[in-house]
Protein backbone atom coordinates (compact mmCIF):
# COMPACT_ATOMS: atom_id res chain seq x y z
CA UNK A 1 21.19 0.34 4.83
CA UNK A 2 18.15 0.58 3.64
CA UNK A 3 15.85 2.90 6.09
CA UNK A 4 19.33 4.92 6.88
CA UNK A 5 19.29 5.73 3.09
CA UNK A 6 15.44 6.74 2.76
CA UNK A 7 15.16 8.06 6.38
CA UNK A 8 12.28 5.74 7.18
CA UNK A 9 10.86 5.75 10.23
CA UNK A 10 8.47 3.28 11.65
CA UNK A 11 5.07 3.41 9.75
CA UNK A 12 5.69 4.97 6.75
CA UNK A 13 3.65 3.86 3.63
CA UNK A 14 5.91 2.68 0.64
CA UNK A 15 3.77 3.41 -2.36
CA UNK A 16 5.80 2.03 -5.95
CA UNK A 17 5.49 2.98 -9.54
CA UNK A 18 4.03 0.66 -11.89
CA UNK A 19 7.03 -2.13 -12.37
CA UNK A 20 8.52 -3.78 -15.41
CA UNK A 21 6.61 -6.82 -14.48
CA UNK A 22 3.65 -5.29 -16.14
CA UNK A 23 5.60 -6.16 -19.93
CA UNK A 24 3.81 -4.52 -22.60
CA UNK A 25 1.01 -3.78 -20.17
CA UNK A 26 3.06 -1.48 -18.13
CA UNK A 27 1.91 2.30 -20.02
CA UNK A 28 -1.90 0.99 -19.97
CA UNK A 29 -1.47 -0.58 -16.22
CA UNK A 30 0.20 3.10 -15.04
CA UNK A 31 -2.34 5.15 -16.97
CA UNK A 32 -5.53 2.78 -15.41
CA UNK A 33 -3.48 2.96 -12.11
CA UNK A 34 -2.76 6.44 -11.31
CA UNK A 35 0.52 5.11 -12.15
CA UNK A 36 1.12 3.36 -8.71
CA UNK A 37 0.29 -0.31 -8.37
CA UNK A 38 1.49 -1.47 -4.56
CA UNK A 39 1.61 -0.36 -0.95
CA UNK A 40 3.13 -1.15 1.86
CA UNK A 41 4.22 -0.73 5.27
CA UNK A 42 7.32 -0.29 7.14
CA UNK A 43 7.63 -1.84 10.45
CA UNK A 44 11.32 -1.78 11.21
CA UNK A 45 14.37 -4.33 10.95
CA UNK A 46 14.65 -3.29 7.30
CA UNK A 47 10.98 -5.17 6.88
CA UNK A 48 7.96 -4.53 5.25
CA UNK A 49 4.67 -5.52 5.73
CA UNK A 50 2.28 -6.15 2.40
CA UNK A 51 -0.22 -8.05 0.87
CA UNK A 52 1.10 -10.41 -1.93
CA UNK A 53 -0.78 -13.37 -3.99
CA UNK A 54 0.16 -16.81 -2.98
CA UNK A 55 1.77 -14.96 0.19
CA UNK A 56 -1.16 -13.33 1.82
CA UNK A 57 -0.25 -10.84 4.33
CA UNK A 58 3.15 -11.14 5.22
CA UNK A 59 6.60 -9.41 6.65
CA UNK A 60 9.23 -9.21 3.85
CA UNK A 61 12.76 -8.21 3.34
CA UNK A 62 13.01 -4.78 1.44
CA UNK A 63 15.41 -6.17 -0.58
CA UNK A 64 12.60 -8.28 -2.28
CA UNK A 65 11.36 -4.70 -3.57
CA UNK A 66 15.05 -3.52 -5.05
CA UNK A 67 15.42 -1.99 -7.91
CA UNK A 68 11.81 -0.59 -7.74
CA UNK A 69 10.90 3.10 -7.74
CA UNK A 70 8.94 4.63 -4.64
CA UNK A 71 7.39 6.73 -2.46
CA UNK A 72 7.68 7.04 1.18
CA UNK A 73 4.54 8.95 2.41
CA UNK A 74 4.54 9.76 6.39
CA UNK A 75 1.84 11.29 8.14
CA UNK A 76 1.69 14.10 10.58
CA UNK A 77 1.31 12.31 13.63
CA UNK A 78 4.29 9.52 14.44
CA UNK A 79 2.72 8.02 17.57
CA UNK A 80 -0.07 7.07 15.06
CA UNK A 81 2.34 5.64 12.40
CA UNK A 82 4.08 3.34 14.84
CA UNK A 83 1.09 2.09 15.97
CA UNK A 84 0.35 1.22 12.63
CA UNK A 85 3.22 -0.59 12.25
CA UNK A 86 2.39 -2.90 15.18
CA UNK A 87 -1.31 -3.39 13.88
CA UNK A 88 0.54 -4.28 10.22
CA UNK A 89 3.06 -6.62 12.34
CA UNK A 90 -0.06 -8.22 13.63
CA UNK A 91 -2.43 -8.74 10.59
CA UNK A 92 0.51 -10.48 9.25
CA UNK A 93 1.07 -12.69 12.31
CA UNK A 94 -2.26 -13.52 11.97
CA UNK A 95 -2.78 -16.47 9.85
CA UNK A 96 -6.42 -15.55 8.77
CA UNK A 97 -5.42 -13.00 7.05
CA UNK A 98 -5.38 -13.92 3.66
CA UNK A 99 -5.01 -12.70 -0.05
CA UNK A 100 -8.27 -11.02 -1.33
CA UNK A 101 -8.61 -11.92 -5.24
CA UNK A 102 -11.82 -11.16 -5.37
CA UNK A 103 -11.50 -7.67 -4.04
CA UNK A 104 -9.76 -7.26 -7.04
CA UNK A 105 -12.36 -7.86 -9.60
CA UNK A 106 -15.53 -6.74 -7.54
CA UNK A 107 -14.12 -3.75 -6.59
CA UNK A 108 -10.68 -2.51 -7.50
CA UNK A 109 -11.18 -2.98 -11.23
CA UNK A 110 -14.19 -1.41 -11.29
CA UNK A 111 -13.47 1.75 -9.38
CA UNK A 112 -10.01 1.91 -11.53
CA UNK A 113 -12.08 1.88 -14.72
CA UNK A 114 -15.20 4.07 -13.49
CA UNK A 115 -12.39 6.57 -12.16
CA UNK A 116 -11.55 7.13 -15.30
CA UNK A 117 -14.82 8.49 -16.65
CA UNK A 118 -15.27 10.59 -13.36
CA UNK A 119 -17.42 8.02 -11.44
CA UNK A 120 -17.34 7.58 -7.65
CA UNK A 121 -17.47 3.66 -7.04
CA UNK A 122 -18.01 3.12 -3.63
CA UNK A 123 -18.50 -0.80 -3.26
CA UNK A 124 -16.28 -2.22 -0.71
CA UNK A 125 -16.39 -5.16 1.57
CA UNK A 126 -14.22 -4.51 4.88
CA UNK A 127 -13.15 -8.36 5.87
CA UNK A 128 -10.19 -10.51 7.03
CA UNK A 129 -9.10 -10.72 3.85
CA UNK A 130 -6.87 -7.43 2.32
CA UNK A 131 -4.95 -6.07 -1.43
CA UNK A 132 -2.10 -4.22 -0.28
CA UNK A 133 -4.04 -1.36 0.26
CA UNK A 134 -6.60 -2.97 2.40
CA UNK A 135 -3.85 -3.93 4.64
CA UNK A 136 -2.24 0.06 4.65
CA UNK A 137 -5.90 1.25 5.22
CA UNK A 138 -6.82 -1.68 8.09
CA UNK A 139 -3.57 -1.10 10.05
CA UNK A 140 -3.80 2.96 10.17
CA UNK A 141 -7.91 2.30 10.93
CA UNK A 142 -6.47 0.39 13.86
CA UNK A 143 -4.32 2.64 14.73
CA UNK A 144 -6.91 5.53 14.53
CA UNK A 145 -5.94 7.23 11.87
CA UNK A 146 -9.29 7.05 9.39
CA UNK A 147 -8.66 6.91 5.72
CA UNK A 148 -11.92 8.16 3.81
CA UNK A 149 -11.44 7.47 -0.17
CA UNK A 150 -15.04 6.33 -0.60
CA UNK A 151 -14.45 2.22 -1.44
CA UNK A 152 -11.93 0.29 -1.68
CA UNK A 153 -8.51 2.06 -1.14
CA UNK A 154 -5.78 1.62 -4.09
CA UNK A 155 -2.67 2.36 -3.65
CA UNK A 156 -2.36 6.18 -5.86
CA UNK A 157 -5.40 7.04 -3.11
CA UNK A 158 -2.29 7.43 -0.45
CA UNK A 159 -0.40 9.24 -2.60
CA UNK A 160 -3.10 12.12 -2.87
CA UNK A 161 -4.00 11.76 0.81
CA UNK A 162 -4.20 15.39 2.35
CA UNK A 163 -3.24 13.51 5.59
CA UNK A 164 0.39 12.59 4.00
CA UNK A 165 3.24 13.86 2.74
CA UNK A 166 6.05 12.81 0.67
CA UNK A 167 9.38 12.53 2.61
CA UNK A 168 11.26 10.58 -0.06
CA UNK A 169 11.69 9.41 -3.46
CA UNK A 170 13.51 7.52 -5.60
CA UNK A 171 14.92 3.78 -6.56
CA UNK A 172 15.18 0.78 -3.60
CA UNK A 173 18.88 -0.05 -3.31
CA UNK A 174 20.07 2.50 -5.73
C-alpha cells in the first residue's frame, strides 16, 4: 500500500518533481520552478487532497500521481497536521472552492521569474479560489500552523520551510 510504503501519516505535504508532462519544457519548467511543480495533501484512505485545472479542489486516488517522484515533508507538530488534513478534506467538500488561473499569471509567474533575479514579489490575493499551494498553505493556516513565504506560496517554498522536514523520498508506486 501506498502510505504503508512511504510511512505517511495524516497531513503530510506531497511536494513532486517537475513531471514528463512538461515535454521539452521540462529542464526550463524545473530550473524556473525550483524544480518542484505540485503540492498536495494527504488525508488518509490512500487519498490526496490538491488543486487541479478543470478539477478544482478535490480528493484523489494516489494512484493518479504513480510513477511520479516526491517528497513527503511532515512538520513537527502532528496534532497540527491532522487538523490540516480535515481543513484540506473540507475545502474540497466545499464546492466554492475552485481552480485559481489567474493566480497563476498575476502572481505565481511573476514571483517565479522575479525569484530568479533575487526579487521579493509579494502580491497575493488570499480568496476562495487556490493553486495547489494555496490549498497546502489555506488548510495548515486553518489549522494554525502559519506559513510566511512573503506572496503567493509555490510549491519548492515547502520544501525549504524551516518548519518541515523531509521524511521520505522517492517514486509513487515504485
Amino acid at each position: 500500500m501506498f502510505s504503508e510504503m512511504f510511512d505517511l501519516k495524516l497531513g503530510d505535504i506531497i511536494v513532486c518533481r517537475v513531471g514528463k508532462n512538461w515535454g521539452i519544457l521540462r529542464p526550463f519548467v524545473s530550473w524556473l520552478t525550483g524544480g518542484f511543480d505540485h503540492v498536495m495533501i494527504y488525508v488518509g484512505n490512500q487519498l490526496l487532497a490538491e488543486a487541479r485545472p478543470k478539477k478544482g479542489v478535490s480528493l484523489v486516488s494516489v494512484r493518479e500521481h504513480f510513477g511520479r517522484e516526491i517528497l513527503v515533508l511532515r512538520p513537527q507538530d502532528e496534532a497540527v497536521a491532522e487538523a490540516a488534513a480535515r481543513e484540506a478534506i473540507a475545502l474540497a467538500s466545499d464546492p466554492d472552492t475552485l481552480y485559481d488561473f489567474p493566480a497563476i499569471i498575476r502572481f505565481a509567474i511573476p514571483k517565479l521569474i522575479l525569484r530568479k533575479f533575487r526579487i521579493r514579489y509579494k502580491a497575493w490575493h488570499n480568496d476562495r479560489f487556490h493553486i495547489c499551494s494555496e490549498l497546502v498553505w489555506s488548510a495548515y493556516n486553518r489549522a494554525g500552523f502559519e506559513f510566511r513565504f512573503g506572496g503567493i506560496p509555490l510549491p519548492a517554498d515547502f520544501v525549504d520551510h524551516p518548519r518541515l522536514r523531509i521524511v521520505a523520498r522517492g517514486t509513487l508506486g515504485g
